[in-house]
N, C-alpha and C. Protein backbone atom coordinates (compact mmCIF):
# COMPACT_ATOMS: atom_id res chain seq x y z
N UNK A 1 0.81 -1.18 0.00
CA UNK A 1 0.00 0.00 0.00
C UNK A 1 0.86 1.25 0.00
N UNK A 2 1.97 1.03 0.57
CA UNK A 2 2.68 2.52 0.90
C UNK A 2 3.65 2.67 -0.42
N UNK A 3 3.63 1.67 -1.42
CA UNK A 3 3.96 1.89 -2.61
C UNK A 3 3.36 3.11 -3.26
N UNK A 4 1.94 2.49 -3.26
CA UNK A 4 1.04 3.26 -4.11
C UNK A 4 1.27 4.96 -3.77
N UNK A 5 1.40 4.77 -2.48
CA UNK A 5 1.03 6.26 -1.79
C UNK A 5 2.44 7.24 -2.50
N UNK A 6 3.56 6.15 -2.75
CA UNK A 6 4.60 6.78 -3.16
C UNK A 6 4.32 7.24 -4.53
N UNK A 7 4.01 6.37 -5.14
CA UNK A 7 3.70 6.28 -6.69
C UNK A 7 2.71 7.80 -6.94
N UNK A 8 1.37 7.57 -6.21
CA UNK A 8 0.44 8.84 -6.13
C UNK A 8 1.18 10.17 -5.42
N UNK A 9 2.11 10.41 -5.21
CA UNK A 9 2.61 11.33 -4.44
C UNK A 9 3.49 11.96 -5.44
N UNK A 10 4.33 10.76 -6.39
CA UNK A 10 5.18 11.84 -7.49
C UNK A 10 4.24 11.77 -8.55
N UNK A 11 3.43 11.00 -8.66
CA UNK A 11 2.42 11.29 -9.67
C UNK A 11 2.10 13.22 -9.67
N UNK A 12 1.45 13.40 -8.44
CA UNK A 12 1.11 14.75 -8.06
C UNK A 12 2.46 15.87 -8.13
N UNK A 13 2.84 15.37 -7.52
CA UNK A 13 4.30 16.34 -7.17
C UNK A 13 4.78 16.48 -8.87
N UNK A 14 5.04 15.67 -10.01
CA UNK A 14 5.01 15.24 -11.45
C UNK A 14 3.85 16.75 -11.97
N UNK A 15 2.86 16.29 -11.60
CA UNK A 15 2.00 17.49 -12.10
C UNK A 15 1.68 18.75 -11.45
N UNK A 16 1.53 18.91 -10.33
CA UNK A 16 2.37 20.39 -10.08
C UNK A 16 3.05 20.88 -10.81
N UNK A 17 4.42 20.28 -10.77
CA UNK A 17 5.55 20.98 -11.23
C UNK A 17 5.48 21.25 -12.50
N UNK A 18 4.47 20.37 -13.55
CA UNK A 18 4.36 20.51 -14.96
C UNK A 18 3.12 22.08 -14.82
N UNK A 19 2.39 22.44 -13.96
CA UNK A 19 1.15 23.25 -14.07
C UNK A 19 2.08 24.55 -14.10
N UNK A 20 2.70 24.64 -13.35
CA UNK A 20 3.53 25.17 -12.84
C UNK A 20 4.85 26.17 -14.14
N UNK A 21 5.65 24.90 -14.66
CA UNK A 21 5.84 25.47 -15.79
C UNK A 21 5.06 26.19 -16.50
N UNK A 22 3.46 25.32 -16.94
CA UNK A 22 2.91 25.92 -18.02
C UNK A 22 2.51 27.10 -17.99
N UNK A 23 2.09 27.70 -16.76
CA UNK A 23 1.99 29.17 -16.41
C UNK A 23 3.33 29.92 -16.28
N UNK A 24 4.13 29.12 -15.96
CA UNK A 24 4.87 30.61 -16.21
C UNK A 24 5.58 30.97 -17.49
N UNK A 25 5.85 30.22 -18.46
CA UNK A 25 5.59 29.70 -20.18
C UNK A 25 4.20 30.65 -20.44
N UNK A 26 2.81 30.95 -20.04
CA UNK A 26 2.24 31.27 -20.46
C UNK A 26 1.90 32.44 -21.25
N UNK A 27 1.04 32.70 -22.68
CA UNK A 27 1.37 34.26 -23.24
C UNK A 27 1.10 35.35 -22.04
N UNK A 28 1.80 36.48 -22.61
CA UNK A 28 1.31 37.61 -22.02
C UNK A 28 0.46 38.46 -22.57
N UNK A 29 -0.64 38.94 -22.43
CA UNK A 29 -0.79 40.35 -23.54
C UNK A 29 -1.62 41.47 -22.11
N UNK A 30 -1.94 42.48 -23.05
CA UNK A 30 -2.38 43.14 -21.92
C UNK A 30 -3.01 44.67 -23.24
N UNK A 31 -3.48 46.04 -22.36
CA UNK A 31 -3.52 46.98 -23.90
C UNK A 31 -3.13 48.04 -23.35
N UNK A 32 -2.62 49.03 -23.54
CA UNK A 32 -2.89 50.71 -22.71
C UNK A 32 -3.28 51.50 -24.31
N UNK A 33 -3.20 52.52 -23.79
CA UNK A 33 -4.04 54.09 -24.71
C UNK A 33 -3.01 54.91 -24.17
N UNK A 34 -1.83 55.55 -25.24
CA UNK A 34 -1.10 56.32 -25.60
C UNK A 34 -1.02 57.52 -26.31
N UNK A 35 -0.84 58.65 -25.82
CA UNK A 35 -0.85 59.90 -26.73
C UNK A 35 0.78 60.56 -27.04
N UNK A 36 0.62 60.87 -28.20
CA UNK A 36 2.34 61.11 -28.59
C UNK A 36 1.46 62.16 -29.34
N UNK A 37 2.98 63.40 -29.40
CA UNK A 37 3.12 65.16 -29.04
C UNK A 37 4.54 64.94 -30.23
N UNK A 38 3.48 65.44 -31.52
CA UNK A 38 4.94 65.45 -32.43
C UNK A 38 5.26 66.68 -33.50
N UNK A 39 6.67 66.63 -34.17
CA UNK A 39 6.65 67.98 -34.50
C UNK A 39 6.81 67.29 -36.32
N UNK A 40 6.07 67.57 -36.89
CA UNK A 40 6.52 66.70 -38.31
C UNK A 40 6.91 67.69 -39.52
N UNK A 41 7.92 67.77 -40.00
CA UNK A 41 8.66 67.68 -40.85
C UNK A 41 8.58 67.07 -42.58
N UNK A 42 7.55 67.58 -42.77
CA UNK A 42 7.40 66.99 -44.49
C UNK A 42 6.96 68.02 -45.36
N UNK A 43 7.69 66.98 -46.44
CA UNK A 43 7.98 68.03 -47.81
C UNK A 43 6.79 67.42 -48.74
N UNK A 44 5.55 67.67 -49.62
CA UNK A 44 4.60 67.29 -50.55
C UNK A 44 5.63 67.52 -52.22
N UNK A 45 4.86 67.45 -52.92
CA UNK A 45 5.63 67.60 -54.16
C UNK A 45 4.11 67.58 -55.11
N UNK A 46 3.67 67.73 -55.85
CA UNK A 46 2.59 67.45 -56.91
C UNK A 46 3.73 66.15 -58.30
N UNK A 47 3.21 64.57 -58.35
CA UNK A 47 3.72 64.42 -59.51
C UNK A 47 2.36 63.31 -60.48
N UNK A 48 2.95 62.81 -61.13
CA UNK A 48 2.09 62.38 -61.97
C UNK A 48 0.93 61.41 -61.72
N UNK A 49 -0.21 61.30 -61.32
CA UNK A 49 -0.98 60.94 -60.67
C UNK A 49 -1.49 60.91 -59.15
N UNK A 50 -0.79 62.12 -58.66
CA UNK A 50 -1.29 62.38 -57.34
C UNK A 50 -0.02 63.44 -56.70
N UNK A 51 -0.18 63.61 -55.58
CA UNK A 51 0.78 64.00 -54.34
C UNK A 51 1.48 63.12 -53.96
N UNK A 52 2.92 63.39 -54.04
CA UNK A 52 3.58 62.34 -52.88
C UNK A 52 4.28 63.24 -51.84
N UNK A 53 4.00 62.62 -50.27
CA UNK A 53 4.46 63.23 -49.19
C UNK A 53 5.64 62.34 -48.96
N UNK A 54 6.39 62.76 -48.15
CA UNK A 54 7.72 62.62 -47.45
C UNK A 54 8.38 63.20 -46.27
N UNK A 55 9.05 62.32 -45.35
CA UNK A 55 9.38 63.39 -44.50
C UNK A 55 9.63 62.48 -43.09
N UNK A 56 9.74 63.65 -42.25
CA UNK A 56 10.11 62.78 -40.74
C UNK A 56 8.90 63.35 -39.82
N UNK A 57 9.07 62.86 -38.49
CA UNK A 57 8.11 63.93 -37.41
C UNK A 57 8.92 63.15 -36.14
N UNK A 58 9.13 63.81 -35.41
CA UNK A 58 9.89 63.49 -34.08
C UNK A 58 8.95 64.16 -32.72
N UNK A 59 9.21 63.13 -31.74
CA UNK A 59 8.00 63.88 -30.24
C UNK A 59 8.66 63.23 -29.56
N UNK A 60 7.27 63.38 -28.58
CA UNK A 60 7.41 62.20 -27.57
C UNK A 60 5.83 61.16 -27.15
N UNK A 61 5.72 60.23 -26.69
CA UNK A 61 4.87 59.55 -26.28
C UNK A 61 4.95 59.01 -24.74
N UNK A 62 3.68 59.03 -24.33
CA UNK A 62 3.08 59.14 -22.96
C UNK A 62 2.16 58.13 -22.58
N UNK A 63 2.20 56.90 -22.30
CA UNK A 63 1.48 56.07 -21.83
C UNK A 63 0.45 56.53 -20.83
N UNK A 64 -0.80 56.83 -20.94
CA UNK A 64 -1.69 57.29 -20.54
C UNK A 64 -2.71 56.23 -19.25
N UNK A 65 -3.27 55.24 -19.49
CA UNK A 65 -3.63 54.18 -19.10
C UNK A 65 -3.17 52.55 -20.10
N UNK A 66 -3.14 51.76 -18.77
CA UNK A 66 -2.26 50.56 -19.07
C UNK A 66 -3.03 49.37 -18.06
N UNK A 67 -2.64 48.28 -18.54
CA UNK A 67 -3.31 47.07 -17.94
C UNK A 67 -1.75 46.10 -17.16
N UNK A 68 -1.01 46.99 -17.59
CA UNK A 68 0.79 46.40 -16.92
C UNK A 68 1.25 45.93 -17.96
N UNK A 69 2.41 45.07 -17.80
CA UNK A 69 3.25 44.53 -18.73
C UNK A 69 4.38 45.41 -18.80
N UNK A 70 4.81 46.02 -19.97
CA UNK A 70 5.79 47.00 -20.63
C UNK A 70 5.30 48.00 -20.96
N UNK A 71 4.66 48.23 -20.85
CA UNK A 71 3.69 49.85 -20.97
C UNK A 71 3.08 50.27 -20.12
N UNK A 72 3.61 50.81 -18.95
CA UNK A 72 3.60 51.31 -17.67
C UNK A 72 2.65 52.79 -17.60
N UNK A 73 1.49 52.51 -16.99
CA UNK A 73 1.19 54.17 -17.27
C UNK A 73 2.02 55.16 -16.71
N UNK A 74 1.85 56.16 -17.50
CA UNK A 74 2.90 57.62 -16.99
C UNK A 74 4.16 57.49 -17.40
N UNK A 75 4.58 56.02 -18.16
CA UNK A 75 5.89 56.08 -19.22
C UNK A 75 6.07 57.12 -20.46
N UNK A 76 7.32 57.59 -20.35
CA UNK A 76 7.42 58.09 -21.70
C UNK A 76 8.64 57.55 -22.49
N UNK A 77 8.70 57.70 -23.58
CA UNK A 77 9.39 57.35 -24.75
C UNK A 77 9.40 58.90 -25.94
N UNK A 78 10.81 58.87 -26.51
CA UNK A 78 11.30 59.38 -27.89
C UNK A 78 10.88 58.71 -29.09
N UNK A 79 10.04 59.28 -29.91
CA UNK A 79 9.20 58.85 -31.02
C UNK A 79 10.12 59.29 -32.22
N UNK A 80 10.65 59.00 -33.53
CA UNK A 80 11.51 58.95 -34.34
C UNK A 80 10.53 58.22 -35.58
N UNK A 81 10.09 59.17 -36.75
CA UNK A 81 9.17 58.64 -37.59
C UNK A 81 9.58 58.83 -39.03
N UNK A 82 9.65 57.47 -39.81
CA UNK A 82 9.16 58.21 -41.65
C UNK A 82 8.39 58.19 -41.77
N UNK A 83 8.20 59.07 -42.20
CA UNK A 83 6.60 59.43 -43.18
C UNK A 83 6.88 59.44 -44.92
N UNK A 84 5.98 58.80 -45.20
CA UNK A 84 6.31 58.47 -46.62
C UNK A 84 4.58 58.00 -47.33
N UNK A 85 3.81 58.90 -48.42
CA UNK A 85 3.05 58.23 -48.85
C UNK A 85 2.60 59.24 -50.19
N UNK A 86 1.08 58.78 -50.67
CA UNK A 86 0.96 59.23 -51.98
C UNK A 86 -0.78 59.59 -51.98
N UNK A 87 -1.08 60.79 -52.13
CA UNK A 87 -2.70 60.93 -52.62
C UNK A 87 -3.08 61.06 -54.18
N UNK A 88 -3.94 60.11 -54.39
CA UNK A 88 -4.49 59.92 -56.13
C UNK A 88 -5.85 59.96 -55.82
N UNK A 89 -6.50 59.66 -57.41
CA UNK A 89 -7.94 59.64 -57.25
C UNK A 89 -8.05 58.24 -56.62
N UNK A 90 -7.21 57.09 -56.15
CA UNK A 90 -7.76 56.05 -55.71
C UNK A 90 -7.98 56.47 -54.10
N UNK A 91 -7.05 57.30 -53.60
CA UNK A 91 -7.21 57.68 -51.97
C UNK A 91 -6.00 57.72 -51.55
N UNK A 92 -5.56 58.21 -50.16
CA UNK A 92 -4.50 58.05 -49.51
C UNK A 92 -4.08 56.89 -49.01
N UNK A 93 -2.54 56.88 -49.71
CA UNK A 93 -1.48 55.28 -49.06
C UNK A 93 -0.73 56.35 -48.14
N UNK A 94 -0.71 55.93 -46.57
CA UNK A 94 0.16 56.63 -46.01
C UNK A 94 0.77 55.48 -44.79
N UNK A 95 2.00 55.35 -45.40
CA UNK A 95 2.87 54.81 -43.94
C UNK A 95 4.44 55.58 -43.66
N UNK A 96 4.20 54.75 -41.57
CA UNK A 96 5.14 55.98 -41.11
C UNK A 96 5.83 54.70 -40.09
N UNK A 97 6.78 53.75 -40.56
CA UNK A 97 7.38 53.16 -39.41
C UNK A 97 8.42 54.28 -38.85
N UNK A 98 8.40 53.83 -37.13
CA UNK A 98 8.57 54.29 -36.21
C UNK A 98 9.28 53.59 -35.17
N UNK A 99 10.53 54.41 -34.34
CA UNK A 99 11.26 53.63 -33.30
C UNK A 99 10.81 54.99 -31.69
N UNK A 100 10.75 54.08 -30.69
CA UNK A 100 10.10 54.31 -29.85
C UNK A 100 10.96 53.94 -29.07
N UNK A 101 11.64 54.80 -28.49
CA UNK A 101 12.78 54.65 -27.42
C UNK A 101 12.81 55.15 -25.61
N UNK A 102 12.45 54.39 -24.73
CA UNK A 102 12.47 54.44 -23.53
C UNK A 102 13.61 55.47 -22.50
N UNK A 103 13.85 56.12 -21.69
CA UNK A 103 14.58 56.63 -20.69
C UNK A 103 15.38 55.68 -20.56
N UNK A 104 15.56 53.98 -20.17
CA UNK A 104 16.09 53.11 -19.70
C UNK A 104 17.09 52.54 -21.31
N UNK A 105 16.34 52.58 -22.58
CA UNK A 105 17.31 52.49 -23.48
C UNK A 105 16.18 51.61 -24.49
N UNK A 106 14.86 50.94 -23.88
CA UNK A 106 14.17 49.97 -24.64
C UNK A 106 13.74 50.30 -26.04
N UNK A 107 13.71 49.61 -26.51
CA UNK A 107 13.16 50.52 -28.43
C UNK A 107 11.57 49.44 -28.68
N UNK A 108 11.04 50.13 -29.03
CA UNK A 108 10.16 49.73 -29.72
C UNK A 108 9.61 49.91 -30.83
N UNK A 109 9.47 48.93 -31.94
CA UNK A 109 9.35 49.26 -33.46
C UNK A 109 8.13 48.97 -33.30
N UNK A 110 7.39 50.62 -34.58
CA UNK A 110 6.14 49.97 -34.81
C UNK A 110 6.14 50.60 -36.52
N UNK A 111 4.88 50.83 -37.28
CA UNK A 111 4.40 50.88 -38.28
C UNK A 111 2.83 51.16 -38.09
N UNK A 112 2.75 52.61 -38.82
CA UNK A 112 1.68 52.90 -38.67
C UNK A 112 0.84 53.13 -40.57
N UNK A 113 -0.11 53.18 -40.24
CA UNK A 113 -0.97 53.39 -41.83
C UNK A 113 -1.91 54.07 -42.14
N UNK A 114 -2.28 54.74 -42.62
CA UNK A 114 -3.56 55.23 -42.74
C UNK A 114 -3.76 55.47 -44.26
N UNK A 115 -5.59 55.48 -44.42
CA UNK A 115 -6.13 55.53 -45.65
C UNK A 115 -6.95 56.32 -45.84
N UNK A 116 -6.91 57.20 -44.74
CA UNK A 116 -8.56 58.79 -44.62
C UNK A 116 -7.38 59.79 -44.32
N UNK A 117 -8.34 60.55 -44.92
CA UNK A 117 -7.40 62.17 -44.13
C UNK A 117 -6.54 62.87 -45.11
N UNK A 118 -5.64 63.05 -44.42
CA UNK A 118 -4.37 64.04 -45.22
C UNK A 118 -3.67 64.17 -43.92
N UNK A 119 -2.48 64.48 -44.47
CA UNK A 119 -1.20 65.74 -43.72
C UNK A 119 -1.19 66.75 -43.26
N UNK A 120 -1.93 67.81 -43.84
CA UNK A 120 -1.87 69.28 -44.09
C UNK A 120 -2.77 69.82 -42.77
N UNK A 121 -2.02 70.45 -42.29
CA UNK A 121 -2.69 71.71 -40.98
C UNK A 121 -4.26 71.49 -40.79
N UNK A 122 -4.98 71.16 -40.13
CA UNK A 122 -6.71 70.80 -40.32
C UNK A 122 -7.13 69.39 -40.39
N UNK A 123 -6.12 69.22 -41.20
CA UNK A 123 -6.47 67.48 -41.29
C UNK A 123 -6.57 66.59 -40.61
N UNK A 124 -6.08 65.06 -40.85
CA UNK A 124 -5.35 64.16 -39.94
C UNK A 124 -6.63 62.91 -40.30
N UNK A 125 -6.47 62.10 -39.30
CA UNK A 125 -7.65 60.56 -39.77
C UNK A 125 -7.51 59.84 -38.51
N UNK A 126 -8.35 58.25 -39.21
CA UNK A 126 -8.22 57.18 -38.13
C UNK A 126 -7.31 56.03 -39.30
N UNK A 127 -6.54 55.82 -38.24
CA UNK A 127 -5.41 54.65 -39.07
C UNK A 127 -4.96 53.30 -38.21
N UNK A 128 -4.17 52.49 -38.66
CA UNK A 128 -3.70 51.47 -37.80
C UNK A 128 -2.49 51.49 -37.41
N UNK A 129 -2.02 51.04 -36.31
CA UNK A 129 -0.11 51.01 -36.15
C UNK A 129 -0.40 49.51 -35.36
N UNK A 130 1.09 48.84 -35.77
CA UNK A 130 1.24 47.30 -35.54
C UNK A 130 2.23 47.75 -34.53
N UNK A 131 2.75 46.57 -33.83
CA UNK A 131 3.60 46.73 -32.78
C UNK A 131 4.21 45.95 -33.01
N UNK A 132 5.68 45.94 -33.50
CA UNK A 132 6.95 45.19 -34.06
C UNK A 132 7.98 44.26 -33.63
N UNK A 133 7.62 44.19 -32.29
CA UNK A 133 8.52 43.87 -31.46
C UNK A 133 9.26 45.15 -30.97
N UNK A 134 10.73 44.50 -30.15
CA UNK A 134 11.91 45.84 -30.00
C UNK A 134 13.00 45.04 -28.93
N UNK A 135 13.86 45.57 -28.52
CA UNK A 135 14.83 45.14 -27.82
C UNK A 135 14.05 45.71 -25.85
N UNK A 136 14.98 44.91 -25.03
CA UNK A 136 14.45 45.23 -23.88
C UNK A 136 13.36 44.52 -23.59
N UNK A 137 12.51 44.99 -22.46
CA UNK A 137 11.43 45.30 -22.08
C UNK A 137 10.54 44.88 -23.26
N UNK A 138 10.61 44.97 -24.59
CA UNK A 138 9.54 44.80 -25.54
C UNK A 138 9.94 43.98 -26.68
N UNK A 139 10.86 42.82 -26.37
CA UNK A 139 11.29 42.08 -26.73
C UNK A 139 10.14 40.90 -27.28
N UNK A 140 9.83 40.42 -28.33
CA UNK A 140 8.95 39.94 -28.77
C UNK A 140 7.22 40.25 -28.31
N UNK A 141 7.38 41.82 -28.11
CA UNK A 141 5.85 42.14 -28.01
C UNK A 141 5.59 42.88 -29.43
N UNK A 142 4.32 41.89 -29.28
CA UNK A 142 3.81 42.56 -30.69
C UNK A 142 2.05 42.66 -30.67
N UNK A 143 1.93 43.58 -31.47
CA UNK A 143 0.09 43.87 -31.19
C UNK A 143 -0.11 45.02 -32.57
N UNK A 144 -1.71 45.62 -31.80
CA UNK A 144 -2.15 46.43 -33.41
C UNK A 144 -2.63 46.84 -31.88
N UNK A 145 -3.15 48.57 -32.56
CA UNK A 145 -3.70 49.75 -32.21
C UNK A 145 -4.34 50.23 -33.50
N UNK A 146 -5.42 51.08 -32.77
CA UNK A 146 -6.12 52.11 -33.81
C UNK A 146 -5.99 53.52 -32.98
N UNK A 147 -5.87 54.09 -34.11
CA UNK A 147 -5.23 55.76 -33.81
C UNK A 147 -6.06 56.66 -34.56
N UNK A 148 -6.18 58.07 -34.06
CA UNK A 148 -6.68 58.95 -34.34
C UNK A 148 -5.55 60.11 -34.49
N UNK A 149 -5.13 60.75 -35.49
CA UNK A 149 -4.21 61.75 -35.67
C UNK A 149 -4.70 63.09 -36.03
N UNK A 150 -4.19 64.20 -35.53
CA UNK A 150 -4.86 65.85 -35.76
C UNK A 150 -3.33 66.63 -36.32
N UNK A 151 -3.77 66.99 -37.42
CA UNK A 151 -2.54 67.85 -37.73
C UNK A 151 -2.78 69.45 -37.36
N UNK A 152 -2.30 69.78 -36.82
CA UNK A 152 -2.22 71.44 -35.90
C UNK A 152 -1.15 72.42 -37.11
N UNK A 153 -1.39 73.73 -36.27
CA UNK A 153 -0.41 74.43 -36.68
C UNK A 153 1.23 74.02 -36.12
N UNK A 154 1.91 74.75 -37.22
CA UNK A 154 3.04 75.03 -36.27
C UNK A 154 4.00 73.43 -37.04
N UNK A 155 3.39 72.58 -37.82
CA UNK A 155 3.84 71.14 -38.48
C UNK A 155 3.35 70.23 -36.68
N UNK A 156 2.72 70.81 -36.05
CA UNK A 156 2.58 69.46 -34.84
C UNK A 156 1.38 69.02 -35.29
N UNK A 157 1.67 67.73 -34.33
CA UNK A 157 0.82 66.25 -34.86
C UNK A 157 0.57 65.97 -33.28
N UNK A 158 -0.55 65.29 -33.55
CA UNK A 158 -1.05 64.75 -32.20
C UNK A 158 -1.77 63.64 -32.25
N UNK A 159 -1.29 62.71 -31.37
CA UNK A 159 -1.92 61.27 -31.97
C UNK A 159 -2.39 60.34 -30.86
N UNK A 160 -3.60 59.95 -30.84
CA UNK A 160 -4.36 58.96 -29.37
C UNK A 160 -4.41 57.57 -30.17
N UNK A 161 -3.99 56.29 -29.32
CA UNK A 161 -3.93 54.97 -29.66
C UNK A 161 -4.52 54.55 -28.91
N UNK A 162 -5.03 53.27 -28.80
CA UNK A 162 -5.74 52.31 -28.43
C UNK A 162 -4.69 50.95 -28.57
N UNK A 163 -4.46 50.07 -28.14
CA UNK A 163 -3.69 49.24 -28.23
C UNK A 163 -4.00 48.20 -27.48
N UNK A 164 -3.92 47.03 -28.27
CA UNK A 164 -3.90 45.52 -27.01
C UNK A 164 -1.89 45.00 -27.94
N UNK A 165 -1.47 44.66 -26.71
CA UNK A 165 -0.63 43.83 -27.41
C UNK A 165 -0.13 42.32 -26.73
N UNK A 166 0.72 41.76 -27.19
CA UNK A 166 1.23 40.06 -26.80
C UNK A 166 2.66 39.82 -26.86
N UNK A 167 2.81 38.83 -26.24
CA UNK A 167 4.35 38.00 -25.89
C UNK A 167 4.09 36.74 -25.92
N UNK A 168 4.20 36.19 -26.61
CA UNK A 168 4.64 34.91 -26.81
C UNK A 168 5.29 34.30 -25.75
N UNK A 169 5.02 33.20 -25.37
CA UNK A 169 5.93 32.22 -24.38
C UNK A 169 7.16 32.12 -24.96
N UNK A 170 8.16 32.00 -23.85
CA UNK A 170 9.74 31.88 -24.42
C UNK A 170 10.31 33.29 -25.19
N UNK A 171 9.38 34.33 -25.20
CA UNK A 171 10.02 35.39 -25.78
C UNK A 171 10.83 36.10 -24.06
């Protein structure tokens, strides 16, 4: 009998320790809502079937509310952007990958898009930005946001996200 009890005892102790792993292996994700304060920098051109824009915009971003993880509310980060796209009669192609750099040194790559709106002082839209991963802290996190952008005087940009993002086990 006191076999068994042995047998049932690493049986258990066996699965613990496996539950155990599997949670802490388990994904992460979580979302916050971010506003980034930017100064943008682009040149338009008129050419043969539309506008093409170009250019940079540099700020900062402010983690506003957060659910934890790597996006801490009341974090900020250095925003570093291309802007690069084209208006025709089919509509606006506009993308702007982006590195997102922490106080502590973390980067985070993203890519943003939009297909409403414009550039120009008045303007702005609702678009998507992916979340790329990055080194640090945001090391195989990746997710999507939807954003709302206002172009102001002065070339500033102002931009509210929405975001869920994820980590993979083993990242």
């Amino acid at each position: 009998m006191s076999s068994y009890r042995g047998i049932a005892a690493a049986s258990f102790a066996a699965m613990a320790i496996s539950c155990a792993a599997q949670s802490a292996m388990a994904d992460e994700s979580g979302s916050f809502t971010a506003l980034a304060s930017l100064i943008a920098d682009y040149t338009m051109i008129e050419h043969p079937g539309g506008t093409i824009v170009g250019g940079a915009s540099a700020g900062t971003n402010t983690v506003l509310e957060s659910s934890g993880g790597p996006f801490p509310a009341g974090e900020h980060s250095h925003v570093n952007c291309v802007v690069y796209g084209k208006r025709s009669a089919a509509g606006l192609e506009l993308e702007a990958p982006c590195l997102s750099t922490t106080a502590a040194g973390d980067k985070l790559y993203s890519i943003s898009k939009r297909s409403a709106g414009g550039v120009e002082e008045g303007a702005g839209g609702a678009g998507r930005l992916e979340l790329l991963s990055g080194t640090g802290k945001f090391a195989g996190v990746t997710g999507t946001c939807t954003y709302r952008t206002a172009y102001l005087a002065e070339g500033r940009v102002v931009t509210m996200s929405d975001c869920s993002w994820q980590r993979s086990a083993g990242q």
